[in-house]
PDB file of N, CA and C in Angstrom:
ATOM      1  N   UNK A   1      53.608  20.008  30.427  1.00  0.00           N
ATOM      2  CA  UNK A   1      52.511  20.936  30.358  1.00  0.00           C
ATOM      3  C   UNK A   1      52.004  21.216  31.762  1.00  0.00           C
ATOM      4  N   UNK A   2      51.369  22.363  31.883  1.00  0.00           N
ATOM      5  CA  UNK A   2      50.722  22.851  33.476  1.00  0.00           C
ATOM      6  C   UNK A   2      49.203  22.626  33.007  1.00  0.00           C
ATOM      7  N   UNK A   3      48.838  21.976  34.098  1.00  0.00           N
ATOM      8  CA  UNK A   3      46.984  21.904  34.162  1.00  0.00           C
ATOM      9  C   UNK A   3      46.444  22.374  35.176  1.00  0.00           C
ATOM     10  N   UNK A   4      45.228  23.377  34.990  1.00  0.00           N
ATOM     11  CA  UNK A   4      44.552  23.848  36.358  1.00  0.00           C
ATOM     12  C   UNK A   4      43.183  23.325  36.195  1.00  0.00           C
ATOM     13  N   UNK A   5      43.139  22.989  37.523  1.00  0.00           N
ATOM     14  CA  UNK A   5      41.609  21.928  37.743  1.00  0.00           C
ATOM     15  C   UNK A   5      40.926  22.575  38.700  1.00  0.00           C
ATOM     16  N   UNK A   6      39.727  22.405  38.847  1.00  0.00           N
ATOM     17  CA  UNK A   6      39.178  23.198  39.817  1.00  0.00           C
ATOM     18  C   UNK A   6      37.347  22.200  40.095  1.00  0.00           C
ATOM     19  N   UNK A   7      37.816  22.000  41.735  1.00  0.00           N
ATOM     20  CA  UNK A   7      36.924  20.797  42.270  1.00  0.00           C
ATOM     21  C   UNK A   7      36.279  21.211  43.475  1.00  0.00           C
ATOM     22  N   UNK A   8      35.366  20.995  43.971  1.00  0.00           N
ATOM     23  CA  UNK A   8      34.523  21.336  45.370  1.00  0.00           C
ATOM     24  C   UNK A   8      34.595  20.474  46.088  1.00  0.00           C
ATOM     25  N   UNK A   9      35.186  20.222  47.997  1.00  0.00           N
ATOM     26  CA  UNK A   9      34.502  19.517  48.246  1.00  0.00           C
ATOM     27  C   UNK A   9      32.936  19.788  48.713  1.00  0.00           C
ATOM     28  N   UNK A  10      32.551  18.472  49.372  1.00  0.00           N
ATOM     29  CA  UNK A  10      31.328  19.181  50.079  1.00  0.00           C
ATOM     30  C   UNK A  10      31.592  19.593  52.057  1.00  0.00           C
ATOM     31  N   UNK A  11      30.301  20.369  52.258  1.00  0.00           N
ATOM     32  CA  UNK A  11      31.027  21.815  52.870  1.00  0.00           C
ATOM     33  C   UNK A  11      31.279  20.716  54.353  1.00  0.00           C
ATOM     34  N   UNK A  12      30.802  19.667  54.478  1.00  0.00           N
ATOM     35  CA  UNK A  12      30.810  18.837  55.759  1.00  0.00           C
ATOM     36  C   UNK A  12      31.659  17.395  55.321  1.00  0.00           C
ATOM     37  N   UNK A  13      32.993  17.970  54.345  1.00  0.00           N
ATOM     38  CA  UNK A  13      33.656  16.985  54.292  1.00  0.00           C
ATOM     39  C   UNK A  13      34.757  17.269  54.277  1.00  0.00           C
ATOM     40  N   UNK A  14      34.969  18.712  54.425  1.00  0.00           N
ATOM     41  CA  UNK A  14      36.443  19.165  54.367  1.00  0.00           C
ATOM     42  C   UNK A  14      37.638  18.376  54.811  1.00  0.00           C
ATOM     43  N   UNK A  15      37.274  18.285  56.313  1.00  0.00           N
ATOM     44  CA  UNK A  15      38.405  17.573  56.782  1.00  0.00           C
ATOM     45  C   UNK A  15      38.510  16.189  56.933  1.00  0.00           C
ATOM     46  N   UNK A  16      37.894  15.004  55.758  1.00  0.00           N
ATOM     47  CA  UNK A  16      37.771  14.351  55.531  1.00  0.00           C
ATOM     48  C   UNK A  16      39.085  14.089  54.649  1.00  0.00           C
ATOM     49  N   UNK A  17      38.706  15.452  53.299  1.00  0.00           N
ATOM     50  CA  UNK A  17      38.680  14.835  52.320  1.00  0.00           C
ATOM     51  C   UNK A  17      40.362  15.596  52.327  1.00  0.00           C
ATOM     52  N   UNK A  18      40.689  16.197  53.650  1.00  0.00           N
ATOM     53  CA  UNK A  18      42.212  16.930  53.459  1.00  0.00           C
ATOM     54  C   UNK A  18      42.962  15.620  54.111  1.00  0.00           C
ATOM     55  N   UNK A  19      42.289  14.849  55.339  1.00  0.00           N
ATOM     56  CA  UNK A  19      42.914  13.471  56.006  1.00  0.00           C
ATOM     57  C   UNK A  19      43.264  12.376  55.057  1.00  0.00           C
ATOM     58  N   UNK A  20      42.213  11.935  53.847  1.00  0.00           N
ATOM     59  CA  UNK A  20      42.589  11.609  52.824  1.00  0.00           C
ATOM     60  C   UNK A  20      43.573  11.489  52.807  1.00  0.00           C
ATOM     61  N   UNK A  21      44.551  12.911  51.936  1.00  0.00           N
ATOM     62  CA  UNK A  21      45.590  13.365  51.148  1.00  0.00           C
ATOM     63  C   UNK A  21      46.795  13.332  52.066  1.00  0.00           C
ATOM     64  N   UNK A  22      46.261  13.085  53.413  1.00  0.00           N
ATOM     65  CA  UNK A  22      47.673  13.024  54.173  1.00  0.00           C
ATOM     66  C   UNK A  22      47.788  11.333  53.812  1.00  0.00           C
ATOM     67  N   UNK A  23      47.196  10.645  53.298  1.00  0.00           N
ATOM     68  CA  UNK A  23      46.853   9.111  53.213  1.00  0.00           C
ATOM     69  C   UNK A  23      47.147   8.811  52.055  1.00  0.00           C
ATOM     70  N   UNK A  24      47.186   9.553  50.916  1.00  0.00           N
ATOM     71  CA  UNK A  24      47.262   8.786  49.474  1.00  0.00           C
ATOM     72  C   UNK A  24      48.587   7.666  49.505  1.00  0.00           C
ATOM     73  N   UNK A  25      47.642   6.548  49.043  1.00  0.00           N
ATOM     74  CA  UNK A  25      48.228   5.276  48.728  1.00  0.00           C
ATOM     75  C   UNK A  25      49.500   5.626  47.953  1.00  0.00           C
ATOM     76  N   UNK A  26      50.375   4.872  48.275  1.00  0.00           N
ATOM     77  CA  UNK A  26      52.136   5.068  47.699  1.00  0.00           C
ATOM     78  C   UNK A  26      51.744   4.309  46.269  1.00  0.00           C
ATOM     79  N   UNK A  27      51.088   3.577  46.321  1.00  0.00           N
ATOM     80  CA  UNK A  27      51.219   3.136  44.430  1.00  0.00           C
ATOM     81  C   UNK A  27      50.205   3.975  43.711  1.00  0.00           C
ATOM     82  N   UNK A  28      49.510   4.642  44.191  1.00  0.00           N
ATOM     83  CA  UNK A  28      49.116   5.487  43.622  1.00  0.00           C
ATOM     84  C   UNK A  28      49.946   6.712  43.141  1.00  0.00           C
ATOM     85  N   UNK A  29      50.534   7.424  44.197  1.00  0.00           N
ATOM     86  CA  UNK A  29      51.958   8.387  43.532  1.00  0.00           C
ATOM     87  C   UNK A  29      52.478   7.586  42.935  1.00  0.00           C
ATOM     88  N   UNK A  30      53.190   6.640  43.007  1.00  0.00           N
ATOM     89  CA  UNK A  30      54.227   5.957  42.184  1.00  0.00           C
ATOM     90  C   UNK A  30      53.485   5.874  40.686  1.00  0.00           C
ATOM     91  N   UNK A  31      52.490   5.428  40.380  1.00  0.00           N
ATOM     92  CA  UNK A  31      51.874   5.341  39.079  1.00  0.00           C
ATOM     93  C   UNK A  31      51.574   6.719  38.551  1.00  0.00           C
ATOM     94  N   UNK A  32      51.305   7.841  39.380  1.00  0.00           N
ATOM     95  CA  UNK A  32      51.036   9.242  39.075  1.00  0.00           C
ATOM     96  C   UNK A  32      52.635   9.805  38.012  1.00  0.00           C
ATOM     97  N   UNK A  33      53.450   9.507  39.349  1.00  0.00           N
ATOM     98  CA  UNK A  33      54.737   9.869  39.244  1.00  0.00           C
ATOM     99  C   UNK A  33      55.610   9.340  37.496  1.00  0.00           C
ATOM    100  N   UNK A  34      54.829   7.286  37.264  1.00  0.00           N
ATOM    101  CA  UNK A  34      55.210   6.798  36.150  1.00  0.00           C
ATOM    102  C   UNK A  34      54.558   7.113  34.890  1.00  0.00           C
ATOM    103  N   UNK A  35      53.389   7.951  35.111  1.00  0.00           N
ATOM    104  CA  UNK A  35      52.690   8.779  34.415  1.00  0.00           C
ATOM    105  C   UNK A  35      52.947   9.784  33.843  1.00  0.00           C
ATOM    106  N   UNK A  36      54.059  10.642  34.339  1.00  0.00           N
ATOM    107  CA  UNK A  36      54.600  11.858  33.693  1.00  0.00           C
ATOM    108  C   UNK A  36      54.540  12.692  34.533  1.00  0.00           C
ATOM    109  N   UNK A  37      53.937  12.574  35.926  1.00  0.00           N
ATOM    110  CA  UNK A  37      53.267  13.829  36.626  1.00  0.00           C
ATOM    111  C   UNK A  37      54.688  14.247  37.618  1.00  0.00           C
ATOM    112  N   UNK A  38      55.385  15.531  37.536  1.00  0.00           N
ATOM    113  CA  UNK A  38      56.334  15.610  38.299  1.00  0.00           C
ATOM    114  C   UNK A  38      55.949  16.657  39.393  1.00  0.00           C
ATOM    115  N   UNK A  39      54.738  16.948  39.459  1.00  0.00           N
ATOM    116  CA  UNK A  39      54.373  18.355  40.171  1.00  0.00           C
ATOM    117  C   UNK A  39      52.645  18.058  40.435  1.00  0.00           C
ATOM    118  N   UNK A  40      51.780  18.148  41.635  1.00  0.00           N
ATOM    119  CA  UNK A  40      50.372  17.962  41.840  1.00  0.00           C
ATOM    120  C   UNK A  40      50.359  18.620  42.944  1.00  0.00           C
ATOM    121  N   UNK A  41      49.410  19.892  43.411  1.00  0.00           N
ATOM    122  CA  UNK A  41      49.628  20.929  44.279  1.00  0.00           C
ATOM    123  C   UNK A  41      47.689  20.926  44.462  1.00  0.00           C
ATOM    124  N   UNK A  42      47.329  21.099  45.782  1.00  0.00           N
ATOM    125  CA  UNK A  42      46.183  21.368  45.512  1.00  0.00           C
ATOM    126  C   UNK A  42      45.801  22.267  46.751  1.00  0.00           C
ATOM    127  N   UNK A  43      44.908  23.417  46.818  1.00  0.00           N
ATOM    128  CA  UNK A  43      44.552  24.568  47.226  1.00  0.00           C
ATOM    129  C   UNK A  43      43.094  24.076  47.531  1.00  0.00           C
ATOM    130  N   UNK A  44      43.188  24.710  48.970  1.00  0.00           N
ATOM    131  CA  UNK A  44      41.692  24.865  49.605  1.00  0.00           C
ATOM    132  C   UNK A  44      41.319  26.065  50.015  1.00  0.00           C
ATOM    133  N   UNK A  45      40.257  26.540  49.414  1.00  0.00           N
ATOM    134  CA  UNK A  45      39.801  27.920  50.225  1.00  0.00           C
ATOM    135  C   UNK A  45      38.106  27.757  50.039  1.00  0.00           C
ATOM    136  N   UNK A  46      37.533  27.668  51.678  1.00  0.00           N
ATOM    137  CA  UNK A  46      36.455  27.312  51.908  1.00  0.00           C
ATOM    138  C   UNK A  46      36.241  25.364  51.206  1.00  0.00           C
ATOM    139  N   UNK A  47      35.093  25.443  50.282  1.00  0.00           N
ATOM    140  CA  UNK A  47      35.426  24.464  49.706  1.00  0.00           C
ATOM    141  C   UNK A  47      35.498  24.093  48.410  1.00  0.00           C
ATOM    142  N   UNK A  48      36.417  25.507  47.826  1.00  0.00           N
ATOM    143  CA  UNK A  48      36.579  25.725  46.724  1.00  0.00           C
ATOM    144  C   UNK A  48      38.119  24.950  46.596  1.00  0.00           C
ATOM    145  N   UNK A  49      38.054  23.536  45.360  1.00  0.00           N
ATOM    146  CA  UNK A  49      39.664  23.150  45.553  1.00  0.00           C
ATOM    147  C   UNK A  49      40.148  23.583  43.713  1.00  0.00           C
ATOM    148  N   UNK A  50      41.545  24.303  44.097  1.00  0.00           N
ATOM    149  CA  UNK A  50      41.934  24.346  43.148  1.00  0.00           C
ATOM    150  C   UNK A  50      43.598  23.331  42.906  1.00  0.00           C
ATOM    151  N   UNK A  51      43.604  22.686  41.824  1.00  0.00           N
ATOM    152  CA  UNK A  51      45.049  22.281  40.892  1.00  0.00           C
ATOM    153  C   UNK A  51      45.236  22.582  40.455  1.00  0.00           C
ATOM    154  N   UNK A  52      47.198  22.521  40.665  1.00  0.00           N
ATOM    155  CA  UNK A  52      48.207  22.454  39.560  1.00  0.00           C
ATOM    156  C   UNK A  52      48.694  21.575  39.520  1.00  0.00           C
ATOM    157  N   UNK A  53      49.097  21.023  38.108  1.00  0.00           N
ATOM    158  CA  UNK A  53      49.946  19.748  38.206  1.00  0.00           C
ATOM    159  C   UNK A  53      50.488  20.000  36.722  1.00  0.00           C
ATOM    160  N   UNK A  54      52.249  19.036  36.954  1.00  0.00           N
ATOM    161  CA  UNK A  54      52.690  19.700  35.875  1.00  0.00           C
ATOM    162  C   UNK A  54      52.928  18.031  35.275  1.00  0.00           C
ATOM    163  N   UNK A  55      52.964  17.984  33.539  1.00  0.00           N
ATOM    164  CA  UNK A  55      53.014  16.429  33.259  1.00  0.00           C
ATOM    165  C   UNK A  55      53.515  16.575  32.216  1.00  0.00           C
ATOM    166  N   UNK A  56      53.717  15.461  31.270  1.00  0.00           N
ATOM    167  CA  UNK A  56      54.098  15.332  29.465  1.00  0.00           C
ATOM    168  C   UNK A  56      52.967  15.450  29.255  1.00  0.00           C
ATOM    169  N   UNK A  57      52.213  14.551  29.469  1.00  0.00           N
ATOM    170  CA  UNK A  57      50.772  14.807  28.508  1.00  0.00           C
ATOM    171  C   UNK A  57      50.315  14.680  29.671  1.00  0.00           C
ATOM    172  N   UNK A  58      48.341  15.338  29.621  1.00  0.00           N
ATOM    173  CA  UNK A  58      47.468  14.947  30.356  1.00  0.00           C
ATOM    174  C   UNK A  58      46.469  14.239  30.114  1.00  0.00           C
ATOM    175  N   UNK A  59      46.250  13.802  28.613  1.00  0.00           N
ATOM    176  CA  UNK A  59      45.239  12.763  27.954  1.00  0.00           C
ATOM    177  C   UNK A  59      46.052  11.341  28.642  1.00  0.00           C
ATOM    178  N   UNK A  60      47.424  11.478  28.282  1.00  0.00           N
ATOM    179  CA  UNK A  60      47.855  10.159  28.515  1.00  0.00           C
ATOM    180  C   UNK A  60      48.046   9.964  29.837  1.00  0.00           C
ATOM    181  N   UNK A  61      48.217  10.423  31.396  1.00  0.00           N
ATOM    182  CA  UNK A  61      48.053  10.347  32.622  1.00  0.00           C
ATOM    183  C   UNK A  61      46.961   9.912  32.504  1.00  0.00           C
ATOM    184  N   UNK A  62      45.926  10.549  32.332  1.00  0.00           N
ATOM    185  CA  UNK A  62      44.186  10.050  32.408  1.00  0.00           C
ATOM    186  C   UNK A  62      44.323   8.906  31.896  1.00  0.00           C
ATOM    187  N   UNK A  63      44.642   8.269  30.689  1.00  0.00           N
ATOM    188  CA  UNK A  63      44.756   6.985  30.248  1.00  0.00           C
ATOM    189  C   UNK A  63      45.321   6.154  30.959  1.00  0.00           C
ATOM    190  N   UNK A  64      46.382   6.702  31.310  1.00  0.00           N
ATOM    191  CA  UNK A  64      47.486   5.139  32.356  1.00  0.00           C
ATOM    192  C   UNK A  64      46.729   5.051  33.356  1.00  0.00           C
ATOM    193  N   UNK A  65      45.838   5.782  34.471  1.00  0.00           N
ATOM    194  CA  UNK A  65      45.236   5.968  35.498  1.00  0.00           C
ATOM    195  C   UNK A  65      43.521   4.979  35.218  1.00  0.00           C
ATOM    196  N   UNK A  66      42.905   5.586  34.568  1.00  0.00           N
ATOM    197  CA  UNK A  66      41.918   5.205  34.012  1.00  0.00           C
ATOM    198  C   UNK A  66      41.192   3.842  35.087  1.00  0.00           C
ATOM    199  N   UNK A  67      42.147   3.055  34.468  1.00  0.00           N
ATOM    200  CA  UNK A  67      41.781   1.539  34.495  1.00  0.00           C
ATOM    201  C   UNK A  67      42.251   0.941  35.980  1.00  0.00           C
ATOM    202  N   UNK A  68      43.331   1.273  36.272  1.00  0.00           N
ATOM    203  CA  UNK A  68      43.996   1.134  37.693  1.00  0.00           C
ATOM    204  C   UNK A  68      43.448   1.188  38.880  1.00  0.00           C
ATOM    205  N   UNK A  69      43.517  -0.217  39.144  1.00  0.00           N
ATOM    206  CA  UNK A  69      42.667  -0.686  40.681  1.00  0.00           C
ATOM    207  C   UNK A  69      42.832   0.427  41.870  1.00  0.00           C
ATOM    208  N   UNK A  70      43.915   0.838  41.977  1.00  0.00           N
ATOM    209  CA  UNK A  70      44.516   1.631  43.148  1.00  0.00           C
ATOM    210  C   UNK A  70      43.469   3.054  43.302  1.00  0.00           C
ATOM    211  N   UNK A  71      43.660   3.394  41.345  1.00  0.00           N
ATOM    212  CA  UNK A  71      42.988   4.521  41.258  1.00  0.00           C
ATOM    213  C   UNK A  71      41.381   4.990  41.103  1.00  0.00           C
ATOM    214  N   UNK A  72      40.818   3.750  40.799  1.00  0.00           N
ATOM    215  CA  UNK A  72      39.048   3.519  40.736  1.00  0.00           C
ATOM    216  C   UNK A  72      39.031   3.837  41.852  1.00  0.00           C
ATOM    217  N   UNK A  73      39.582   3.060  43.281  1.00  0.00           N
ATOM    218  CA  UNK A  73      39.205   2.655  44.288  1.00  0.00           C
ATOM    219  C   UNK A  73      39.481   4.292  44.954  1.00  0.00           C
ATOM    220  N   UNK A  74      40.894   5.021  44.540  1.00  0.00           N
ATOM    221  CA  UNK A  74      40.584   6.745  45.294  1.00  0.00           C
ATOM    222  C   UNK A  74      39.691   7.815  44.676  1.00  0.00           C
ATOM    223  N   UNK A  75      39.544   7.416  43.030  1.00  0.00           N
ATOM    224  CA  UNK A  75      38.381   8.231  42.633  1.00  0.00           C
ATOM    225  C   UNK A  75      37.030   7.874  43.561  1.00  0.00           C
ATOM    226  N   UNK A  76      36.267   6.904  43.609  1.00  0.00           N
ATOM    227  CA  UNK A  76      35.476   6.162  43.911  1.00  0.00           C
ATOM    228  C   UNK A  76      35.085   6.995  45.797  1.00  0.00           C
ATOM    229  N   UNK A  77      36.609   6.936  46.297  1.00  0.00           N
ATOM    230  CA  UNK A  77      36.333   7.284  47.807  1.00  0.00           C
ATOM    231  C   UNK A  77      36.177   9.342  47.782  1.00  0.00           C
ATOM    232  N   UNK A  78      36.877   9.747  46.499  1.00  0.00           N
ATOM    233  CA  UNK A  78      36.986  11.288  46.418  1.00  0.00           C
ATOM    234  C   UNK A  78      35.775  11.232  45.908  1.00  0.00           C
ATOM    235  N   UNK A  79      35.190  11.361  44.647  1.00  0.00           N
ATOM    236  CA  UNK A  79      33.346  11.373  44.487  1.00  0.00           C
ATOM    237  C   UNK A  79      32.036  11.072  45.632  1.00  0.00           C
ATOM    238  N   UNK A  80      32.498  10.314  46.852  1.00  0.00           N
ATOM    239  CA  UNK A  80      32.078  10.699  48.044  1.00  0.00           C
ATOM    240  C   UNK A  80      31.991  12.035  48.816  1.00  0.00           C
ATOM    241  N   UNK A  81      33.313  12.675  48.645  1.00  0.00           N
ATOM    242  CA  UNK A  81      33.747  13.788  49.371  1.00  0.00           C
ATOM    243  C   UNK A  81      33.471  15.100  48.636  1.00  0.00           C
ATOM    244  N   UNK A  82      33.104  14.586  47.276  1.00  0.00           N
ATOM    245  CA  UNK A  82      33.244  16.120  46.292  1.00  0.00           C
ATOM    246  C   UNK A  82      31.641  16.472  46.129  1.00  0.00           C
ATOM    247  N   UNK A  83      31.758  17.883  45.806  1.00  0.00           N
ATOM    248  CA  UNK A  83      30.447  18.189  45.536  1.00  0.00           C
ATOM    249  C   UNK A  83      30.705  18.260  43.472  1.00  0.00           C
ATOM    250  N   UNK A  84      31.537  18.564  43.867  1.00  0.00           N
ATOM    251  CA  UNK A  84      32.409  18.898  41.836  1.00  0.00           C
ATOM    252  C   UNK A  84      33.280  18.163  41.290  1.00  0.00           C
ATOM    253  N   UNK A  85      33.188  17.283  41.072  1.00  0.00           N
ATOM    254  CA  UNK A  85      34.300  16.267  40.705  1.00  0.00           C
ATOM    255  C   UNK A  85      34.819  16.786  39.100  1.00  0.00           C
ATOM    256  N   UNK A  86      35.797  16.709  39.098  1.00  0.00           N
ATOM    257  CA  UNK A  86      36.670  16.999  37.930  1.00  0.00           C
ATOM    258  C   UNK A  86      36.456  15.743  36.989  1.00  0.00           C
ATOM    259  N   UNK A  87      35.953  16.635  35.565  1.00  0.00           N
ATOM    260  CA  UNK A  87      35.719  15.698  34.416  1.00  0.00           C
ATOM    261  C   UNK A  87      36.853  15.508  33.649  1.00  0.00           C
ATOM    262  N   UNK A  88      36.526  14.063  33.998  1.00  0.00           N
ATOM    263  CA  UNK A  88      37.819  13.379  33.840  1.00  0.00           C
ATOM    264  C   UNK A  88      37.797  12.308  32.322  1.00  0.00           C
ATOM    265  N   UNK A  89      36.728  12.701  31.577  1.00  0.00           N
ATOM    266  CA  UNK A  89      36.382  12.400  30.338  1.00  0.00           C
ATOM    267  C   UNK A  89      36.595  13.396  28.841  1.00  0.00           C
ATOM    268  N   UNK A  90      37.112  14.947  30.003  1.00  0.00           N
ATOM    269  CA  UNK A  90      38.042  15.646  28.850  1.00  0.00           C
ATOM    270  C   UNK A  90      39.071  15.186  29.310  1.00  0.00           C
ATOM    271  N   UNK A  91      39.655  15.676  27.916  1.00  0.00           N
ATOM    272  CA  UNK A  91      41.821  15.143  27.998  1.00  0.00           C
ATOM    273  C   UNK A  91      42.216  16.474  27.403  1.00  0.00           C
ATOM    274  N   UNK A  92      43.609  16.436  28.188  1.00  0.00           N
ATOM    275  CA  UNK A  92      44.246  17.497  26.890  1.00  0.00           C
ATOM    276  C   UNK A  92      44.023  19.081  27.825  1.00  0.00           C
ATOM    277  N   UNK A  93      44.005  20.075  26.976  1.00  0.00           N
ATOM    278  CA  UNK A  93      43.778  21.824  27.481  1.00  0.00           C
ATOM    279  C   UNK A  93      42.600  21.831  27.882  1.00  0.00           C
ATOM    280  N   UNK A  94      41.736  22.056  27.234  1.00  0.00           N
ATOM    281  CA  UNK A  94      40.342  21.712  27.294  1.00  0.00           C
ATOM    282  C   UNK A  94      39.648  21.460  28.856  1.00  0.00           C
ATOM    283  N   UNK A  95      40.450  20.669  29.236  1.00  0.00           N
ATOM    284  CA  UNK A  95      40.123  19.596  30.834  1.00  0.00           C
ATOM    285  C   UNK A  95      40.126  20.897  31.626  1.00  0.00           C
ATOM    286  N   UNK A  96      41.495  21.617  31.162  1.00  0.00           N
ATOM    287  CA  UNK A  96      42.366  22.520  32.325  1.00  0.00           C
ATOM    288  C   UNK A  96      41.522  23.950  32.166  1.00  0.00           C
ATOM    289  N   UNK A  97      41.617  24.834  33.448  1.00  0.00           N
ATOM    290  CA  UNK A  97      41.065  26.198  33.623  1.00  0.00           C
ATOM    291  C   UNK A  97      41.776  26.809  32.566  1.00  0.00           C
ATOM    292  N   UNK A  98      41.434  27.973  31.863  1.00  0.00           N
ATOM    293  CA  UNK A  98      41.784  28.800  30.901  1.00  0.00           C
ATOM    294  C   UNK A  98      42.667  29.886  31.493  1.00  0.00           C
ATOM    295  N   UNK A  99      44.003  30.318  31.039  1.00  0.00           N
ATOM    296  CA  UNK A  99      44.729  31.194  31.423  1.00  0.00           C
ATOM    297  C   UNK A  99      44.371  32.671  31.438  1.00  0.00           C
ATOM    298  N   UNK A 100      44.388  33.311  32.639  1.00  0.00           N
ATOM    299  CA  UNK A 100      43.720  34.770  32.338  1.00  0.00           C
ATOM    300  C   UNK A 100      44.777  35.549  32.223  1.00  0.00           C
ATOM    301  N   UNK A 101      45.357  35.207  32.830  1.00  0.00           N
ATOM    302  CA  UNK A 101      46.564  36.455  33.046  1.00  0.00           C
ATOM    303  C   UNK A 101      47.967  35.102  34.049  1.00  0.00           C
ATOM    304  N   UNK A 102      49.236  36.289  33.075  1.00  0.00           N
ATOM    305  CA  UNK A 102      50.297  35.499  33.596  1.00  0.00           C
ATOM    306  C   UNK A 102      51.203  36.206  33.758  1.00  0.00           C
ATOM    307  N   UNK A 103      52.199  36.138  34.622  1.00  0.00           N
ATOM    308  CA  UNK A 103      53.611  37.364  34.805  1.00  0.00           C
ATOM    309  C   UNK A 103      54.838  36.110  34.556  1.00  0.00           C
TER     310      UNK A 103
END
């Protein structure tokens, strides 16, 4: 399935929160990756962030992730950096931006 997410940082953390992502912890992909996730793309314009990510399920990524030390600890440091944090208590379509148009 494709999911679009859509997150803010805040406006004096940009290049914080892009140094980050040059940083994400390898067991963190690796658990993303054992998760189903074969595709995670993320877009900055101003500090508007948008995702794609492509998976089997996205209730069940959120589930395997959830609990995971690796992953508390980068949610935990990204909810610093965000002004919009992505609710991560929907699962499923629902979570994801609504399709407007597609070619």
């Amino acid at each position: 399935m494709i999911v679009a997410l859509h997150t803010r940082v805040r406006p004096d953390r940009a290049a914080e929160y892009e140094a980050a992502h040059r940083e994400v912890p390898e067991a963190l992909t690796s658990a993303i990756r054992a998760a189903g996730v074969t595709s995670w793309t993320i877009w900055r314009s101003g500090t508007e962030l948008f995702h794609r990510l492509e998976c089997e399920d996205y209730a069940r990524l959120l589930a395997a992730l959830e609990h995971l030390p690796v992953n508390v600890a980068w949610q935990a440091r990204m909810s610093e950096l965000l002004d919009v944090d992505h609710d991560y208590s929907l699962a499923g379509a629902q979570a994801s931006l609504p399709v407007v148009w597609q070619l």
